[in-house]
N, C-alpha and C. Protein backbone atom coordinates (compact mmCIF):
# COMPACT_ATOMS: atom_id res chain seq x y z
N UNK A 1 -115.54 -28.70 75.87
CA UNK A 1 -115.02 -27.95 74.74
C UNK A 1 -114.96 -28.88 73.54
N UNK A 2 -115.23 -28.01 72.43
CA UNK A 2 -115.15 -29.29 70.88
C UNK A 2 -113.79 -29.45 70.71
N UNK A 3 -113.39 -30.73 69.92
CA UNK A 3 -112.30 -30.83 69.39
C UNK A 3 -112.55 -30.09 68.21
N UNK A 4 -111.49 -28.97 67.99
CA UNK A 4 -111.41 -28.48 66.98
C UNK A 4 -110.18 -28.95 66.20
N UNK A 5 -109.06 -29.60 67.06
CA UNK A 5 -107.97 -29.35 66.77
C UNK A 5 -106.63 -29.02 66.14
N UNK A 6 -107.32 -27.68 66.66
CA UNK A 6 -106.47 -26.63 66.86
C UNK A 6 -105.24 -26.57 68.77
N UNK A 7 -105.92 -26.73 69.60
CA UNK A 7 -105.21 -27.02 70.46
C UNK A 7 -104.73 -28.66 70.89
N UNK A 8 -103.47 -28.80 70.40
CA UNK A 8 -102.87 -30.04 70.39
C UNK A 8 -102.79 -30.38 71.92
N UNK A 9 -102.63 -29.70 72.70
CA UNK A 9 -102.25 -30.17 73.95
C UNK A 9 -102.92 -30.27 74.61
N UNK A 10 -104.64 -29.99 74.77
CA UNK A 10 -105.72 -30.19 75.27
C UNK A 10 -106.63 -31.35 74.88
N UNK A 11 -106.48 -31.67 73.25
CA UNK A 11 -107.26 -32.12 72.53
C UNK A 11 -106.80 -33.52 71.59
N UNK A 12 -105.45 -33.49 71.54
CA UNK A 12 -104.58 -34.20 70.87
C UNK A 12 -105.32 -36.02 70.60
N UNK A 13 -105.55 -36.24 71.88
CA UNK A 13 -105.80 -37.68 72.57
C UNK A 13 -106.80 -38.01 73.06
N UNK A 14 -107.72 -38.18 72.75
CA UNK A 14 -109.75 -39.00 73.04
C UNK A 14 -109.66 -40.20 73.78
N UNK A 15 -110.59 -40.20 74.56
CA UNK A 15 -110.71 -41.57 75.12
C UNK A 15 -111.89 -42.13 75.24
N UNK A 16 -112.77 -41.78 74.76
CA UNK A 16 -114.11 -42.41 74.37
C UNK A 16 -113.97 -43.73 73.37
N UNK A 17 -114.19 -44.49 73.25
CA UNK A 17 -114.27 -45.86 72.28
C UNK A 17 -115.61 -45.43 71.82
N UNK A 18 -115.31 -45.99 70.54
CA UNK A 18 -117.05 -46.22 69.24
C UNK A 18 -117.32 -47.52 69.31
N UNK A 19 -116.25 -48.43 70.08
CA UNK A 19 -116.82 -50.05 69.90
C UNK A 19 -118.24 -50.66 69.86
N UNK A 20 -118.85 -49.64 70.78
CA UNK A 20 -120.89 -49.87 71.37
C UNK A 20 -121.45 -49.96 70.26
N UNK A 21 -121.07 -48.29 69.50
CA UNK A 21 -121.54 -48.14 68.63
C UNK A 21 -121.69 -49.07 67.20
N UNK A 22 -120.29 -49.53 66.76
CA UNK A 22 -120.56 -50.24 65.60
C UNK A 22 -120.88 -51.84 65.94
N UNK A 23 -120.67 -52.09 67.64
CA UNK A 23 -121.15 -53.83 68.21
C UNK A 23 -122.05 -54.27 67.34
N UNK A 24 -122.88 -53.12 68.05
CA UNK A 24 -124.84 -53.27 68.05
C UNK A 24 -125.20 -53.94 66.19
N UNK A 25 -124.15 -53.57 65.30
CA UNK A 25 -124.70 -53.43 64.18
C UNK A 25 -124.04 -54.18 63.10
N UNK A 26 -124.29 -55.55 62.73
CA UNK A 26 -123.03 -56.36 62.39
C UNK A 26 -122.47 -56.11 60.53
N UNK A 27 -122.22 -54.44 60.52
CA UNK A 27 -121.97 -54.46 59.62
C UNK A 27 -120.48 -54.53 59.24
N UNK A 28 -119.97 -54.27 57.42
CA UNK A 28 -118.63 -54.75 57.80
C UNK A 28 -118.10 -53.13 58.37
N UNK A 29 -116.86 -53.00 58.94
CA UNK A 29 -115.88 -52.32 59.42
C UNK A 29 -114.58 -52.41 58.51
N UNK A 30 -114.30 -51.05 58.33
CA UNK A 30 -112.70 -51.19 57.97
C UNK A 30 -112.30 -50.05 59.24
N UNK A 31 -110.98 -50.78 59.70
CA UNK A 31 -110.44 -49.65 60.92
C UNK A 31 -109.40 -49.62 60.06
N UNK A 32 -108.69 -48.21 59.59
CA UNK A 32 -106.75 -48.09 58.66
C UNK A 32 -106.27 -47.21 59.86
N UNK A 33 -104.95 -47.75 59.93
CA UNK A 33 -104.17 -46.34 60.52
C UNK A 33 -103.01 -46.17 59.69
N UNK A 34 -102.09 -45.07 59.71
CA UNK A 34 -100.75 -45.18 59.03
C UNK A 34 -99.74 -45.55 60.10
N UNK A 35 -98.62 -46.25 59.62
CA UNK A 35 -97.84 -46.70 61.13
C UNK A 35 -97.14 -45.82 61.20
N UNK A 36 -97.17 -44.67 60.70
CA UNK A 36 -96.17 -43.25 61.09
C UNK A 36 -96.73 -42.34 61.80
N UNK A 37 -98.53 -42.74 62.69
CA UNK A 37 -99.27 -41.91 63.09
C UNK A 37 -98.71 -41.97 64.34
N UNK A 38 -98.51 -40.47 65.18
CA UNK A 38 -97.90 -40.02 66.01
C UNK A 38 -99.12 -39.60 67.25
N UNK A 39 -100.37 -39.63 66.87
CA UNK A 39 -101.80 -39.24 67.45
C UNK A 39 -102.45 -40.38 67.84
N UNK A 40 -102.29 -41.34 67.35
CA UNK A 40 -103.10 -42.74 67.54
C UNK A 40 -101.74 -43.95 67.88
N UNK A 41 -102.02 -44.23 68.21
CA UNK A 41 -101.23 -46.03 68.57
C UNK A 41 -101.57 -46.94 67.28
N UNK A 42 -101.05 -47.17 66.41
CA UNK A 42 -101.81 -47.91 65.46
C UNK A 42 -102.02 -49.10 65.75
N UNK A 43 -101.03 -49.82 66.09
CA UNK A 43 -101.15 -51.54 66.20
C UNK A 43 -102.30 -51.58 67.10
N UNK A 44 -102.34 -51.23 68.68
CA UNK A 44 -102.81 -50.90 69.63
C UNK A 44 -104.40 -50.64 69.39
N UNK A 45 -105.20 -49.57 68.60
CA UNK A 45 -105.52 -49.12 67.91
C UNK A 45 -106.77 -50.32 67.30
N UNK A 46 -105.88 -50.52 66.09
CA UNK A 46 -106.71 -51.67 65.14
C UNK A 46 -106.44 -53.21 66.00
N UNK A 47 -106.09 -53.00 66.91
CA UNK A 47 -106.25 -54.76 67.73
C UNK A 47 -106.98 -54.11 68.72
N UNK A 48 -107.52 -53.29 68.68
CA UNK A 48 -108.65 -53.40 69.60
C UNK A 48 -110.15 -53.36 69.36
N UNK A 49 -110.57 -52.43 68.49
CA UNK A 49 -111.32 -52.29 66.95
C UNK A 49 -111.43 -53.70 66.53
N UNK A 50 -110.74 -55.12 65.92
CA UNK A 50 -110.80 -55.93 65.67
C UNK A 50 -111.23 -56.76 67.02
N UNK A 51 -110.54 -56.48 68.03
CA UNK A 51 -110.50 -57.41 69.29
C UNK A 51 -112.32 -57.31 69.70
N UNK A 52 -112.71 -56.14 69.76
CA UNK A 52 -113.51 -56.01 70.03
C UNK A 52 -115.08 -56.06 69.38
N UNK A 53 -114.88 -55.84 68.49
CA UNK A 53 -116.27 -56.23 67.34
C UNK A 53 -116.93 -57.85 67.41
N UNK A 54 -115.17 -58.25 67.00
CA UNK A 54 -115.31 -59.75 67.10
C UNK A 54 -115.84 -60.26 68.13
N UNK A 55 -115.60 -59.99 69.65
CA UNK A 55 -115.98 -60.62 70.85
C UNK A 55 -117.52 -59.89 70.96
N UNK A 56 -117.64 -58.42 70.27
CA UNK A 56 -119.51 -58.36 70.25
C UNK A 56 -119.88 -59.24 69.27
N UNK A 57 -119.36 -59.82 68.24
CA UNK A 57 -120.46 -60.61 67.30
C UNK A 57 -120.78 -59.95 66.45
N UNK A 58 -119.34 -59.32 65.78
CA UNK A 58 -119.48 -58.66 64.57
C UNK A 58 -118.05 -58.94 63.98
N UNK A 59 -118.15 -60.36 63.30
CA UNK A 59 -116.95 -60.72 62.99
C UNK A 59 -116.51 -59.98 61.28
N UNK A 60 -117.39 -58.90 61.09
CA UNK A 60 -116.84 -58.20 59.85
C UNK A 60 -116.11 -56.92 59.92
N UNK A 61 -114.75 -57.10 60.32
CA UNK A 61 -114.17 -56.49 60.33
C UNK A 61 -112.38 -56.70 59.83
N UNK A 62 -112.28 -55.90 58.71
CA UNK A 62 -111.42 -55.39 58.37
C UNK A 62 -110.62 -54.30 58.97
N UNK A 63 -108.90 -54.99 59.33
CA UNK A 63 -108.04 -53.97 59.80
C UNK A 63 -106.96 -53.68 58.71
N UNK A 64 -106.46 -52.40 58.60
CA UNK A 64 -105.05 -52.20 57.60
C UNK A 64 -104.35 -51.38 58.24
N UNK A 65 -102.57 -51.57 58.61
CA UNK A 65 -101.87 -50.35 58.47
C UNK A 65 -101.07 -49.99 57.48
N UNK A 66 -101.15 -48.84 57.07
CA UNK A 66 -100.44 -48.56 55.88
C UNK A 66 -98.98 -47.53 56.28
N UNK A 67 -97.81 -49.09 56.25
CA UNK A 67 -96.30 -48.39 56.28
C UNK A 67 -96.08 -47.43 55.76
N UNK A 68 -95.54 -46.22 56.74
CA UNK A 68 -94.81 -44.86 56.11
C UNK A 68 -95.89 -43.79 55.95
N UNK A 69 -97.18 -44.28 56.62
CA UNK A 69 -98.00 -43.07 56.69
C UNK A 69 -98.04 -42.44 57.83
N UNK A 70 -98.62 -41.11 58.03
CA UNK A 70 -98.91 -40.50 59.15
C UNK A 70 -100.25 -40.62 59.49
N UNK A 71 -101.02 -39.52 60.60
CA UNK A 71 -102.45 -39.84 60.65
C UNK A 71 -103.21 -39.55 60.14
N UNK A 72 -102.97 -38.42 58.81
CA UNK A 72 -103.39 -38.04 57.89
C UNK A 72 -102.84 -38.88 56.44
N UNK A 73 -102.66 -40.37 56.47
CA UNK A 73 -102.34 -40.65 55.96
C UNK A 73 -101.35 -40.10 54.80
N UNK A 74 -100.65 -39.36 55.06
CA UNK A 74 -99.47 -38.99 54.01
C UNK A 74 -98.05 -39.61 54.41
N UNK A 75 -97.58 -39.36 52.68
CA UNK A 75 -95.95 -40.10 53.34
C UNK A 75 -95.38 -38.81 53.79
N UNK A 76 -94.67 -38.55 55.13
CA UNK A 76 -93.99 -38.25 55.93
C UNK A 76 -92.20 -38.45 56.20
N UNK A 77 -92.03 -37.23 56.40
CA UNK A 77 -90.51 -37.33 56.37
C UNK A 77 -89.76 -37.21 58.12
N UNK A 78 -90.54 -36.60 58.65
CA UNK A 78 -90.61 -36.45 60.55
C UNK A 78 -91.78 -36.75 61.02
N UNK A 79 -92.75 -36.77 60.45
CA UNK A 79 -94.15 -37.43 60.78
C UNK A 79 -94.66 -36.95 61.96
N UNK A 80 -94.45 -35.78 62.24
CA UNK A 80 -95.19 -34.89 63.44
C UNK A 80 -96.09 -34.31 62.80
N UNK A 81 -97.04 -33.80 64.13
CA UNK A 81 -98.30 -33.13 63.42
C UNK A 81 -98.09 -31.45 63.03
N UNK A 82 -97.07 -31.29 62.87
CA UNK A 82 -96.63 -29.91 62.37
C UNK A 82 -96.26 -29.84 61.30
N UNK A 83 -95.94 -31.09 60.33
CA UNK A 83 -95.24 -31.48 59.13
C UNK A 83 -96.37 -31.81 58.26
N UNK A 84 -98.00 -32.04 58.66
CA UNK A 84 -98.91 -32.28 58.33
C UNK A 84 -99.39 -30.66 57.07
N UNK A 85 -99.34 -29.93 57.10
CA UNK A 85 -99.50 -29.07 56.37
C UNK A 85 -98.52 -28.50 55.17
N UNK A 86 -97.28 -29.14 55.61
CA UNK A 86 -96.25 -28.98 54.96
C UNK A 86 -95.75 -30.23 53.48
N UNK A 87 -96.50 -30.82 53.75
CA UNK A 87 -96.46 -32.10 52.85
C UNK A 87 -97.08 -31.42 51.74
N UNK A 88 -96.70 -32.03 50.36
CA UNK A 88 -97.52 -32.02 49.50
C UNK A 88 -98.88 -32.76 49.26
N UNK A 89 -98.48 -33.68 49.35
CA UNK A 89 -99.74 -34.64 49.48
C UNK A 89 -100.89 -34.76 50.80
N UNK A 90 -102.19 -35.03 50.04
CA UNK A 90 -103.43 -34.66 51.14
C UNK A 90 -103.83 -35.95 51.47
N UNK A 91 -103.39 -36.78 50.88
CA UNK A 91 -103.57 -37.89 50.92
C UNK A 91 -103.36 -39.24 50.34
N UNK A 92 -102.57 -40.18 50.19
CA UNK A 92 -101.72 -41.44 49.47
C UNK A 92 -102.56 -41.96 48.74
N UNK A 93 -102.18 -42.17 47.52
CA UNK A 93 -103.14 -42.63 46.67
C UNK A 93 -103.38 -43.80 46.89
N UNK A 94 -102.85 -44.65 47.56
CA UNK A 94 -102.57 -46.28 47.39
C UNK A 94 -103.75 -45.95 48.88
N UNK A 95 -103.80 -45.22 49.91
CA UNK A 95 -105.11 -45.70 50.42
C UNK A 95 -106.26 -45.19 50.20
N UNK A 96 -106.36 -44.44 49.26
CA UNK A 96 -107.81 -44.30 48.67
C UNK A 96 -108.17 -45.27 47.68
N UNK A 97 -107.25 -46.40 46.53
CA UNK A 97 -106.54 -47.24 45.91
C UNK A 97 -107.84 -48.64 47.12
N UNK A 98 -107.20 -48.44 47.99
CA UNK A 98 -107.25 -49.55 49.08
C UNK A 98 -109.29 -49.27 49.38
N UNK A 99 -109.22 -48.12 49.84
CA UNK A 99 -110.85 -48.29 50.42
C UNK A 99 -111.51 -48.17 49.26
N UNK A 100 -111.33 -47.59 48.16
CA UNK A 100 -112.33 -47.92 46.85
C UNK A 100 -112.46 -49.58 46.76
N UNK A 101 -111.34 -50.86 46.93
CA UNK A 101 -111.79 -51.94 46.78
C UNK A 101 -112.20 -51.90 47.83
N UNK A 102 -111.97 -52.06 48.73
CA UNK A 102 -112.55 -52.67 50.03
C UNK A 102 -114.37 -52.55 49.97
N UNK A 103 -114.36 -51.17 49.81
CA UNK A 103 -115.94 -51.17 49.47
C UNK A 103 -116.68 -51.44 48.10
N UNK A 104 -116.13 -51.75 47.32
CA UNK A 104 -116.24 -52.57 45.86
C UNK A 104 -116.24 -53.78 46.48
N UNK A 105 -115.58 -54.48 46.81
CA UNK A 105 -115.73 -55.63 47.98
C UNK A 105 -116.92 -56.07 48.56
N UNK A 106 -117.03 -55.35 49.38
CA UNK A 106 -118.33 -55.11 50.36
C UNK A 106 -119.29 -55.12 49.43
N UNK A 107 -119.71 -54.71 48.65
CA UNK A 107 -120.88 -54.13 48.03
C UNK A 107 -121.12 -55.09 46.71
N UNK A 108 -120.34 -55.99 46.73
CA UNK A 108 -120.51 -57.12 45.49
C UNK A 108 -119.77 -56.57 44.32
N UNK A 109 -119.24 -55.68 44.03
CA UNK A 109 -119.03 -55.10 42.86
C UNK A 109 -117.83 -55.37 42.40
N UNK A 110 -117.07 -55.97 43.60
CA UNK A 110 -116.03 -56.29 42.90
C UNK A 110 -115.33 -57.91 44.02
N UNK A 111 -114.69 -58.94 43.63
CA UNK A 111 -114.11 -59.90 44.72
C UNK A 111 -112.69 -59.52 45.00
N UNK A 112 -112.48 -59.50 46.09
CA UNK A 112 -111.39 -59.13 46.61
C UNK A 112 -111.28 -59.64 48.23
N UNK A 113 -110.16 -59.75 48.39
CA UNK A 113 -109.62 -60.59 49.93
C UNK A 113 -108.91 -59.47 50.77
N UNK A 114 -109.32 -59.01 51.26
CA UNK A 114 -108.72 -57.21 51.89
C UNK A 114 -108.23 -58.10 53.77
N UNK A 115 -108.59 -59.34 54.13
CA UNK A 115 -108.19 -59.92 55.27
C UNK A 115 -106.91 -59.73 55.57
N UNK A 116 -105.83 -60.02 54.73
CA UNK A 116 -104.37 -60.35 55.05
C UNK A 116 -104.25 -59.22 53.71
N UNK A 117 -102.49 -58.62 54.47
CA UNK A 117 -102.00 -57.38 53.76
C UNK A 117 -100.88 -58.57 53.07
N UNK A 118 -101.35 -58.41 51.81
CA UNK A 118 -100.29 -59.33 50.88
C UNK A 118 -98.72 -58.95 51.31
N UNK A 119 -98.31 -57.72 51.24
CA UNK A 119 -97.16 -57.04 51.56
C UNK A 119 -96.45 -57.56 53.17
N UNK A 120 -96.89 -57.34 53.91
CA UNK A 120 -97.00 -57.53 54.88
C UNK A 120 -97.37 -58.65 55.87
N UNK A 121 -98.70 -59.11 55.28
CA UNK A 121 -99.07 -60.25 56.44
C UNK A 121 -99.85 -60.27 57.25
N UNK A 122 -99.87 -58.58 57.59
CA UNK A 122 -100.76 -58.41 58.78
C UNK A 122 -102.28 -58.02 58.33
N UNK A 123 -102.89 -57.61 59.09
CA UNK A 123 -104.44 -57.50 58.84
C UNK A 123 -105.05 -56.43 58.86
């Protein structure tokens, strides 16, 4: 059956990895999660995505979590996936903010250090 999801309780949770997929190809990677995502494991998540590229030999990879988001990246007040439609916002400006450099970055167009989350610390 497709993920449509629409049925949360069938569909909610994947277990297929893309790691193969982006190994093979040493381009850069950005993996984001929000750490308010209730669908994904974030830390969990982007240390594995990182863990794993790196040990194929694709040391370009960029990880970010962005505090106080959900998995739809919005700020969240209960951060369930039922509250997801109820938000105003479709999406945080500060991470669209974030992947416009990152790929301004990437692409020469602009220098920027997207490795370490100034705020934070983490990666």
């Amino acid at each position: 059956m497709p993920n449509t999801g629409r049925n949360f309780k069938t569909s909610a949770f994947q277990t297929r990895t893309f790691l193969p997929d982006f190994a093979t190809d040493a381009q850069a990677v950005l993996a984001i999660n929000g750490e308010k995502d209730v669908q994904v494991a974030s830390q969990a998540n982007l240390r594995a995505w990182k863990d794993g590229l790196t040990a194929a030999g694709n040391p370009k990879v960029t990880v970010k979590t962005f505090p106080g988001l959900n998995h739809l990246f919005q700020h969240c007040k209960t951060c369930t996936v039922f509250e997801y439609g109820q938000l105003p916002e479709t999406i945080s400006p500060e991470v669209l903010a974030y992947i416009q450099e990152w790929i301004a970055a990437q692409t020469g167009l602009k220098k920027a250090d997207h490795k370490t989350d100034s705020r934070s610390g983490k990666n």
